[in-house]
Structures are given as C-alpha cells and as structure tokens.
C-alpha atoms as a PDB file:
ATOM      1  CA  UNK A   1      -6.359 -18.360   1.515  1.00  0.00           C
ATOM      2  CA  UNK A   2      -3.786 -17.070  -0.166  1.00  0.00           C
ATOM      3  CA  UNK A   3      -2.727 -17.471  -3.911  1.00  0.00           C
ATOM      4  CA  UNK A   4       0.557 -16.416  -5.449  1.00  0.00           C
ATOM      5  CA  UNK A   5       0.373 -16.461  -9.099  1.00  0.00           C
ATOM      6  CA  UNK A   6       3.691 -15.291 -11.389  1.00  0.00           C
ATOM      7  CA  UNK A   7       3.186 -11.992 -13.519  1.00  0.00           C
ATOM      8  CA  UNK A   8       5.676 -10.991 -16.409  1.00  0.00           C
ATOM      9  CA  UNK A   9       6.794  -7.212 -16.448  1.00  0.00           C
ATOM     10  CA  UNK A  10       8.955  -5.435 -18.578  1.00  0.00           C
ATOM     11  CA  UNK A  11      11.687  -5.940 -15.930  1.00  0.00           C
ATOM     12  CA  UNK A  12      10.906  -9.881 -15.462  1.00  0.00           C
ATOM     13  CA  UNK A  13       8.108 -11.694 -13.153  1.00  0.00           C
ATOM     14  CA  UNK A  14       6.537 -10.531  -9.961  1.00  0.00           C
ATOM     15  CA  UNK A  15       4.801 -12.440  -7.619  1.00  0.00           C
ATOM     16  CA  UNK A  16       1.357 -11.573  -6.556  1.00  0.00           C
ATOM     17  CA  UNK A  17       0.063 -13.107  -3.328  1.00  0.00           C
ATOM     18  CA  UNK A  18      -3.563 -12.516  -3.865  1.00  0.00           C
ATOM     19  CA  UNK A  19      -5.773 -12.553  -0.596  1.00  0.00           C
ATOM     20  CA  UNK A  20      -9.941 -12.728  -1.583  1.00  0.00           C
ATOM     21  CA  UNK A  21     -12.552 -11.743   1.155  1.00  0.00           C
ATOM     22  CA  UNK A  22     -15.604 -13.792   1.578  1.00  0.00           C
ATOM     23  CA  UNK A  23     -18.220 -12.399  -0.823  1.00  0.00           C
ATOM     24  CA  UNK A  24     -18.071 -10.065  -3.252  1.00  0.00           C
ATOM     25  CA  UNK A  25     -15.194  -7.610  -2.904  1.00  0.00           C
ATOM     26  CA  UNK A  26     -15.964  -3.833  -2.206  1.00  0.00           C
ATOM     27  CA  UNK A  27     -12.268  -2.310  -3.001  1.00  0.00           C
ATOM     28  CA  UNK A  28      -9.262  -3.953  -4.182  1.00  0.00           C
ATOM     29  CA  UNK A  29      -6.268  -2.837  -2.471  1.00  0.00           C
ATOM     30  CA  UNK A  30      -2.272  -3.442  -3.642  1.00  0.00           C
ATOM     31  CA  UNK A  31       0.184  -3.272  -1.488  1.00  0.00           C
ATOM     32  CA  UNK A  32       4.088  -3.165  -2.268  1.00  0.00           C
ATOM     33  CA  UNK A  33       6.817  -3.779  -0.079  1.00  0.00           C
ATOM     34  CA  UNK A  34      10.121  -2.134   1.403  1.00  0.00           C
ATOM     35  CA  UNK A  35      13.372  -1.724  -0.545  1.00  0.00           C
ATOM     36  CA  UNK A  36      15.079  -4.997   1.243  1.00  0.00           C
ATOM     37  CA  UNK A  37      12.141  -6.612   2.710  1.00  0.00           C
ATOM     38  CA  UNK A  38       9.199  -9.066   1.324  1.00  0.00           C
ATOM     39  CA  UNK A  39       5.487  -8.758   1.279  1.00  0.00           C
ATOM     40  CA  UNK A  40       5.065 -10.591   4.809  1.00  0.00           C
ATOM     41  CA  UNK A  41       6.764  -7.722   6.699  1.00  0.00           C
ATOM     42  CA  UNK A  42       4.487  -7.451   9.799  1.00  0.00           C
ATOM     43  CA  UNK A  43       2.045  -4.338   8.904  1.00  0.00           C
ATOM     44  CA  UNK A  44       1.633  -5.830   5.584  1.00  0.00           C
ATOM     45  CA  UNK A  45       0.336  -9.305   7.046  1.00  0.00           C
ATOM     46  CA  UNK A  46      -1.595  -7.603   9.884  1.00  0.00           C
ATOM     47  CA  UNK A  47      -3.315  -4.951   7.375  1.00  0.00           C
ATOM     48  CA  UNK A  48      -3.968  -7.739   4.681  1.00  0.00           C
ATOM     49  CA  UNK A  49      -5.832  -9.681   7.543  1.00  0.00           C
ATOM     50  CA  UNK A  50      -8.128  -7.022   8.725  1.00  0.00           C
ATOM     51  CA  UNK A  51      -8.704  -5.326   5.279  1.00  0.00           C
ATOM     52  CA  UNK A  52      -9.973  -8.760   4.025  1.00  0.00           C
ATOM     53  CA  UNK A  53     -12.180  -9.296   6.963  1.00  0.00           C
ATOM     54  CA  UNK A  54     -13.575  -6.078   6.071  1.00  0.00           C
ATOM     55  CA  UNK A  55     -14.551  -7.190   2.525  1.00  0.00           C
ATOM     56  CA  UNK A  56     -10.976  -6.014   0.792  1.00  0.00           C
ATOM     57  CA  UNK A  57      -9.386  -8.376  -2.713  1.00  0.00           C
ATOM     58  CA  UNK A  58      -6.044  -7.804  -0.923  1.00  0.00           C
ATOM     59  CA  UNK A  59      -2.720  -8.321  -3.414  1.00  0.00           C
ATOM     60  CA  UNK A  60       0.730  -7.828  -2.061  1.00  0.00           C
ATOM     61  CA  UNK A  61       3.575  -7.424  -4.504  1.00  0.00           C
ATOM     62  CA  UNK A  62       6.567  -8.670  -4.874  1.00  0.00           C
ATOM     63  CA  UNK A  63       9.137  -6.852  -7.276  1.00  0.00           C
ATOM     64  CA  UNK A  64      11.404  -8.529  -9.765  1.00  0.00           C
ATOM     65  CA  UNK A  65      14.084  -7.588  -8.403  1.00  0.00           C
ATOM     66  CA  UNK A  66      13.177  -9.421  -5.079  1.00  0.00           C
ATOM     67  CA  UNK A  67      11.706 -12.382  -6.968  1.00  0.00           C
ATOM     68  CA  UNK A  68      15.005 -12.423  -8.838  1.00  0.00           C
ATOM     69  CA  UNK A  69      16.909 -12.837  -5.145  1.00  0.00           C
ATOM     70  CA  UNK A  70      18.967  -9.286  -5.150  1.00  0.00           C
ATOM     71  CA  UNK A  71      18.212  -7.045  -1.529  1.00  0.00           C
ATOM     72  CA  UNK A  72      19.382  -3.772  -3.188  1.00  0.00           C
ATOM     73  CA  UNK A  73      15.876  -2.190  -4.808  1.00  0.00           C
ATOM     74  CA  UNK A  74      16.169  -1.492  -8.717  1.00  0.00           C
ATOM     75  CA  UNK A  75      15.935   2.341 -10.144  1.00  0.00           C
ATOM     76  CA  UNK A  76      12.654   4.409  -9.364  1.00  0.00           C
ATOM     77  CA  UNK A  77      11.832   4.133 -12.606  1.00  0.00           C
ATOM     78  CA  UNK A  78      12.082   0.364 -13.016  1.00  0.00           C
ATOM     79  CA  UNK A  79       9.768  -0.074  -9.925  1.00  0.00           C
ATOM     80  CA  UNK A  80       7.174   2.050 -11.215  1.00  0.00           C
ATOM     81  CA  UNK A  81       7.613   0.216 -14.880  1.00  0.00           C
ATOM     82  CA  UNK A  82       6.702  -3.000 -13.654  1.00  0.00           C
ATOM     83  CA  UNK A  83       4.478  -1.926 -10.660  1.00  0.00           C
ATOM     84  CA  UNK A  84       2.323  -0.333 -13.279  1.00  0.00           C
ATOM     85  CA  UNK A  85       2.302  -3.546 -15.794  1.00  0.00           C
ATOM     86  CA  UNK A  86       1.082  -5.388 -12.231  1.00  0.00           C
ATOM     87  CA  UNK A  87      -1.616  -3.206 -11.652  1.00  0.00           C
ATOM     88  CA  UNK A  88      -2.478  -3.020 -15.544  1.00  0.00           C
ATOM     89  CA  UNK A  89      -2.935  -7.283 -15.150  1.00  0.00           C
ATOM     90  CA  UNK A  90      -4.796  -7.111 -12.039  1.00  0.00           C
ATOM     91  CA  UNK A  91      -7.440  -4.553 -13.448  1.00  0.00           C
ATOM     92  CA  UNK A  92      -7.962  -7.205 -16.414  1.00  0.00           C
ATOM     93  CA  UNK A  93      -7.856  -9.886 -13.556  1.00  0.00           C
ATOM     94  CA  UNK A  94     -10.666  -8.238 -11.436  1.00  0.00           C
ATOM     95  CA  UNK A  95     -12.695  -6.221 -13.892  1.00  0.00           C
ATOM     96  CA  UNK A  96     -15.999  -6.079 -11.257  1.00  0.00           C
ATOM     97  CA  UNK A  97     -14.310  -4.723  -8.400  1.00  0.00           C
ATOM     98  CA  UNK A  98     -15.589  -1.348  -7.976  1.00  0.00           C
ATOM     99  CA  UNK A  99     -12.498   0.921  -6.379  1.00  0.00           C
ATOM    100  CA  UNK A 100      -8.601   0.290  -7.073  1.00  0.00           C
ATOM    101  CA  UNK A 101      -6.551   1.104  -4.243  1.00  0.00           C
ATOM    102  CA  UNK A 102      -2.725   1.515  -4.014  1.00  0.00           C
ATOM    103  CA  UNK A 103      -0.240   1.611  -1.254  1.00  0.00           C
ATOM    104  CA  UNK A 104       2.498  -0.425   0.575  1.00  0.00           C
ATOM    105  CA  UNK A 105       5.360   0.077   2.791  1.00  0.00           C
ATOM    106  CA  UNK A 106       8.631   2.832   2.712  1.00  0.00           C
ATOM    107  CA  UNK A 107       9.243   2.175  -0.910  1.00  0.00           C
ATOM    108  CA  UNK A 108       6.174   0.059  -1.981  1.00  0.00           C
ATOM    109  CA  UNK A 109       4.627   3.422  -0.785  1.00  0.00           C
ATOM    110  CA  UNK A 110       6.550   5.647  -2.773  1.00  0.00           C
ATOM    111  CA  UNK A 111       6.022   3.509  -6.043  1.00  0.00           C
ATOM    112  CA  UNK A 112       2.816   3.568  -5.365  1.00  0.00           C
ATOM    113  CA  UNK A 113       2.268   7.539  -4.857  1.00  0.00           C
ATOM    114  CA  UNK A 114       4.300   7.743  -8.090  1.00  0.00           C
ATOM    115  CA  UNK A 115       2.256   5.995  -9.786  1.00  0.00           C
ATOM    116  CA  UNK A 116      -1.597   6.007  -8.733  1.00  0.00           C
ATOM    117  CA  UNK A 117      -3.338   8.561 -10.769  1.00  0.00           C
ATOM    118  CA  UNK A 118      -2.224   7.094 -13.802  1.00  0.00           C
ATOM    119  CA  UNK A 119      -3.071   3.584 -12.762  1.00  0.00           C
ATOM    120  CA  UNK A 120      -6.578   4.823 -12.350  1.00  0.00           C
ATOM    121  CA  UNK A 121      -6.396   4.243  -8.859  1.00  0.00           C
ATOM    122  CA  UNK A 122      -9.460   6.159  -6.198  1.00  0.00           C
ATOM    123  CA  UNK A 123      -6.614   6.191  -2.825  1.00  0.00           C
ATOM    124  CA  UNK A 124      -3.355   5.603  -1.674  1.00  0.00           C
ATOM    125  CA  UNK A 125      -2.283   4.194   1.724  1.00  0.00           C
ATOM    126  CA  UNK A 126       1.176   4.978   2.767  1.00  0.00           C
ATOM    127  CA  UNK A 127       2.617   3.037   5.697  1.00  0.00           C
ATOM    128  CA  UNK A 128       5.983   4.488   7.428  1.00  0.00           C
ATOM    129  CA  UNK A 129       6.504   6.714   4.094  1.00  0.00           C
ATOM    130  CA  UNK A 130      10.233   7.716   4.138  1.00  0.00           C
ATOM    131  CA  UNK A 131      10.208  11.422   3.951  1.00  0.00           C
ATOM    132  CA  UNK A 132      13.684  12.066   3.865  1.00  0.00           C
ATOM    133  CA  UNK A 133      16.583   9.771   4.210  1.00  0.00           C
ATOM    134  CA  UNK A 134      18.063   9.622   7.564  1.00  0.00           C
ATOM    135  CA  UNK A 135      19.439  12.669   9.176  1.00  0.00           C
ATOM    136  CA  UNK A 136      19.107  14.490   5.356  1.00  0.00           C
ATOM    137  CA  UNK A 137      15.748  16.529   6.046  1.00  0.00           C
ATOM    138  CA  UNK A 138      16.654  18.867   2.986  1.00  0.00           C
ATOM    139  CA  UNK A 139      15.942  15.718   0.287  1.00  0.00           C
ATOM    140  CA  UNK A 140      12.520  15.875   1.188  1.00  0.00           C
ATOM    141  CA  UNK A 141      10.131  13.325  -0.874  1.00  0.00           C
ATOM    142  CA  UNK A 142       6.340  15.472   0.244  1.00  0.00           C
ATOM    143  CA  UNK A 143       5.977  16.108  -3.658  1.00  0.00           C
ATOM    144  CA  UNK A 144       5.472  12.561  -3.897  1.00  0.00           C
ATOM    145  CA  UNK A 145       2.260  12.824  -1.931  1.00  0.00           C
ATOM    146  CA  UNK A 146       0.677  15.193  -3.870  1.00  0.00           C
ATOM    147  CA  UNK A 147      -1.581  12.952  -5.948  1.00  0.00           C
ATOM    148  CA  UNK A 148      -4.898  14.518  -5.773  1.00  0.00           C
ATOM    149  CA  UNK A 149      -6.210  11.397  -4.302  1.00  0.00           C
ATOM    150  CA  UNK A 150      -6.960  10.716  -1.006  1.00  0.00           C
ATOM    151  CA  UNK A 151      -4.159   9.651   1.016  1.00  0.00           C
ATOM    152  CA  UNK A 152      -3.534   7.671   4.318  1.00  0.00           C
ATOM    153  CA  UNK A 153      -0.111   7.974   6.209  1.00  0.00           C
ATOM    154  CA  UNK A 154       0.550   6.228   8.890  1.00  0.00           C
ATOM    155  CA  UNK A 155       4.173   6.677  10.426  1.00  0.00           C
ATOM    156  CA  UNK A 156       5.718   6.295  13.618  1.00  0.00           C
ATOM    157  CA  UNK A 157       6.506   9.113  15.981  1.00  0.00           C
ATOM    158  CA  UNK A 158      10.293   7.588  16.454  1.00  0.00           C
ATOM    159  CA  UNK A 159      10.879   7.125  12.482  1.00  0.00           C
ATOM    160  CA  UNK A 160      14.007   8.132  11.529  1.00  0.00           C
ATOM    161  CA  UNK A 161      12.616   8.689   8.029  1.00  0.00           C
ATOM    162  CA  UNK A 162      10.523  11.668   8.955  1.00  0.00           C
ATOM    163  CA  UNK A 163       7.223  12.271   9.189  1.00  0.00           C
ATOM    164  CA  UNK A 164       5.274  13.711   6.661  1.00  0.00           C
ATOM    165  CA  UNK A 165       2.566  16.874   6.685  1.00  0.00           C
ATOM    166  CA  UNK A 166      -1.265  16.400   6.119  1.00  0.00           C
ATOM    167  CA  UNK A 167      -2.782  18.243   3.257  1.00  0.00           C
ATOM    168  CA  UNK A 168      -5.564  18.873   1.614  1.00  0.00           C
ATOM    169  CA  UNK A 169      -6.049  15.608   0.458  1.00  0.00           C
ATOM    170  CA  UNK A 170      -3.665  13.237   2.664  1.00  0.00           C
ATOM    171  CA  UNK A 171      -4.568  12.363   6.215  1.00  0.00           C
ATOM    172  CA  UNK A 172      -1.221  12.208   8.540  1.00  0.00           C
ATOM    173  CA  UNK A 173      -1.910   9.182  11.934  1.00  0.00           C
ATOM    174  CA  UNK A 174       1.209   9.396  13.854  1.00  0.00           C
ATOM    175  CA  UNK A 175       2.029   6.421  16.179  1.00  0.00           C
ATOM    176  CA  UNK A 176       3.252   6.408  19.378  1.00  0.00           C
ATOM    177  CA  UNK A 177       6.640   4.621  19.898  1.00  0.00           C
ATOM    178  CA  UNK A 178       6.959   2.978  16.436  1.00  0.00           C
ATOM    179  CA  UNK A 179       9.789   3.331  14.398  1.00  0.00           C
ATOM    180  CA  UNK A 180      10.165   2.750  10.627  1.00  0.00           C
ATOM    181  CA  UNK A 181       9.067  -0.964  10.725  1.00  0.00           C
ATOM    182  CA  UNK A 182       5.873  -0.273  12.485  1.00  0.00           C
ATOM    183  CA  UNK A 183       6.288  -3.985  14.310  1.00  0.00           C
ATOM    184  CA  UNK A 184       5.240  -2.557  17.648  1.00  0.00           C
ATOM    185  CA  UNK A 185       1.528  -3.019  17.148  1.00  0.00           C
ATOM    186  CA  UNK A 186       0.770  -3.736  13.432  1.00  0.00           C
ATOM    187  CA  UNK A 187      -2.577  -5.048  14.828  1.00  0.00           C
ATOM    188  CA  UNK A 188      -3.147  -0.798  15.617  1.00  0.00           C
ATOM    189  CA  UNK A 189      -1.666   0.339  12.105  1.00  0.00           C
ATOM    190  CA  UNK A 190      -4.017  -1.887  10.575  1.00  0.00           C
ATOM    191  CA  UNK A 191      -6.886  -0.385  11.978  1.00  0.00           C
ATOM    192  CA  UNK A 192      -5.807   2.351  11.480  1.00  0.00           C
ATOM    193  CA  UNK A 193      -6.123   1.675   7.765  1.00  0.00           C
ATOM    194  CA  UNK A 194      -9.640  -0.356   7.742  1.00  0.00           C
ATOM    195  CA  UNK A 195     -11.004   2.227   9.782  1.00  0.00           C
ATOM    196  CA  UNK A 196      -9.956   4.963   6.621  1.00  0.00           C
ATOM    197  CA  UNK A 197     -11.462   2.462   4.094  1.00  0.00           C
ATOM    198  CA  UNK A 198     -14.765   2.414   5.662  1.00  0.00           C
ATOM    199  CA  UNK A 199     -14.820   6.209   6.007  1.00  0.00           C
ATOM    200  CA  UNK A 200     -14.455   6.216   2.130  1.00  0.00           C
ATOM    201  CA  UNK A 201     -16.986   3.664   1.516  1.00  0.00           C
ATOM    202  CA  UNK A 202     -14.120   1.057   0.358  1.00  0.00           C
ATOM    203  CA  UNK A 203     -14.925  -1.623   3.264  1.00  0.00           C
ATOM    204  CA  UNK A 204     -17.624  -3.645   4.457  1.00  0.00           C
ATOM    205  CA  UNK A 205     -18.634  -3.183   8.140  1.00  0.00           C
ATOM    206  CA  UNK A 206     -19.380  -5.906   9.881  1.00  0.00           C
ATOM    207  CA  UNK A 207     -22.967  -7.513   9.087  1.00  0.00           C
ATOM    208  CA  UNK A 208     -22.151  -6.467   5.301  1.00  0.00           C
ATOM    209  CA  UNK A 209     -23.134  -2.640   5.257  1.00  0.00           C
ATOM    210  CA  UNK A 210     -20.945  -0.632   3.000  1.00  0.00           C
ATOM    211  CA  UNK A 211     -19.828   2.691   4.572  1.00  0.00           C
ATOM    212  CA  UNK A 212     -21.619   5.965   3.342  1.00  0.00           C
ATOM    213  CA  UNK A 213     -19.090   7.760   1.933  1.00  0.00           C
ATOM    214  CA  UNK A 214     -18.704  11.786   3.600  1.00  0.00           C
END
C-alpha cells in the first residue's frame, strides 16, 4: 500500500510515495520522474508493481518543483540538490536494506545518473533516457551514463530522444514500437527491469530465493 510522506530539501518538500514488499526488502529502488510529468506516469506504476512483487522497498519521487505546482523542471543542479537530500533521508529511513538503487524516467533518469555514485548507490535504471534533445544529435548527454555502476536502459526504438550505446558497464534493451513515454506495454518495460534486478541479486524470485549474483 502505498505511503506518501513530505520530505524538506534545500529547494522545499518532496513527496515520497513509498511502496514496501511483503517481507524483508532485498534492494531499495528510487525512482524519479519526467520534467512535466508525476510519479504515476505508466512505466513508473507498472515497474513499481512488479519490482515490489519481486521483494523491492520501491520510492517514487516527486520534485519540489512539481509538489510546488510549476510543469517547467527547475535547473540541473537544483534537481540533483534536493534529489540527493531525498536519498540522504531515505538511507537514514531504511538503514537494513542491503543495496540502494537509483533510476527514473527522461529526467528522473538523468538526475539520477548525475548523482548515484555519490549517493552510495550499487545501480542505476534508466527508462527512455533522453540522449539528445529532439532532432539535436550533436548535444549528446552519453557522459551522463558513465557512472561506473551498472546500468539498465531501456528506450524505445521510435524515441525521438535517441537511443543510447551499451558500454562496459550499462546494458542498452531497445523496444519495439515505443516512443519516449514507453505506454505501449509498460507491463514489458517492467520486466524488463525485474528481470535485471534478479540477475544482480537485487530481487527475490518467486518462492523467496535471492538471485546469485554473476
């Protein structure tokens, strides 16, 4: 069931809609959202579903700037100020939970890229990461990816945002026919993304067994 509790950041509140699995959590995954949408954008609802079936704490993040009612996002480094003051509270909040993850959607994922290794964060999961604006290939964002961490992208084939390159530690899935919203199947993106987690030994299979890490 889901619990939305009010967080102060240096750039005012944020709302944290906080999704437990049953049990003990293996991972605990945050999720941010687009630059003008909300936390209940359809692959954010279908991933948080599956991920806490799987034995995911699952907390989607909502900026102050959206809490505060404005559509247009605030500066990079705003997001990252307060994204980082979220995470910081949610460590403290969950101190057992063994692995913190980071993603989110188009922005949310780009915060979160920004951001992760100093957050002390084990993965990132990137859904419909906006490479490049529209039609502007040459203001490429790819540096953004390269955390160290493992990374998950999952973009659609027909995103007008691009589509970025696997690496050496960032995992490119491709998806037929979905554009930047992903709202074609978000049932398929999210597993997709549960399937990762158990690869990494961050999600219960079902029956309870942890994946063995490779």
């Amino acid at each position: 069931m889901r619990h939305r509790v009010e967080v102060e950041t240096p750039r005012g509140p944020a709302w944290l809609d906080a999704d437990p699995p049953t049990g003990p959590a293996a991972s605990l995954l945050v999720l941010g959202h687009g630059a003008g949408g909300g936390v209940d954008a359809p692959d954010l609802v279908a991933l948080r579903d599956a991920a806490v079936a799987a034995g995911v704490l699952v907390v989607r993040v909502t900026q102050p700037y959206r809490v505060a009612g404005r559509r247009a996002p605030a500066p990079a480094g705003h997001l990252d100020e307060s994204w980082t003051a979220v995470l910081a509270d949610l460590r403290h909040r969950h101190p057992t939970v063994p692995a913190l993850l980071v993603g989110g959607r188009s922005s949310g994922a780009r915060v979160a890229c920004r951001t992760a290794r100093a957050a002390g964060a084990v993965g990132v999961v990137a859904l419909a990461f906006p490479l490049h604006p529209p039609g502007r290939p040459e203001r490429s964002r790819a540096a953004e990816l390269d955390t160290g961490l493992p990374t998950l992208v999952v973009n659609g084939d027909l995103d007008p945002f691009g589509v970025p390159d696997a690496g050496a530690a960032v995992r490119v899935v491709v998806r037929p026919g979905e554009r930047h919203d992903l709202r074609r199947d978000p049932a398929g993106t999210a597993d997709v993304v549960v399937d990762w987690l158990h690869a990494r030994g961050w999600a219960r299979r079902p029956g309870g067994d942890r994946a063995v890490r490779p």
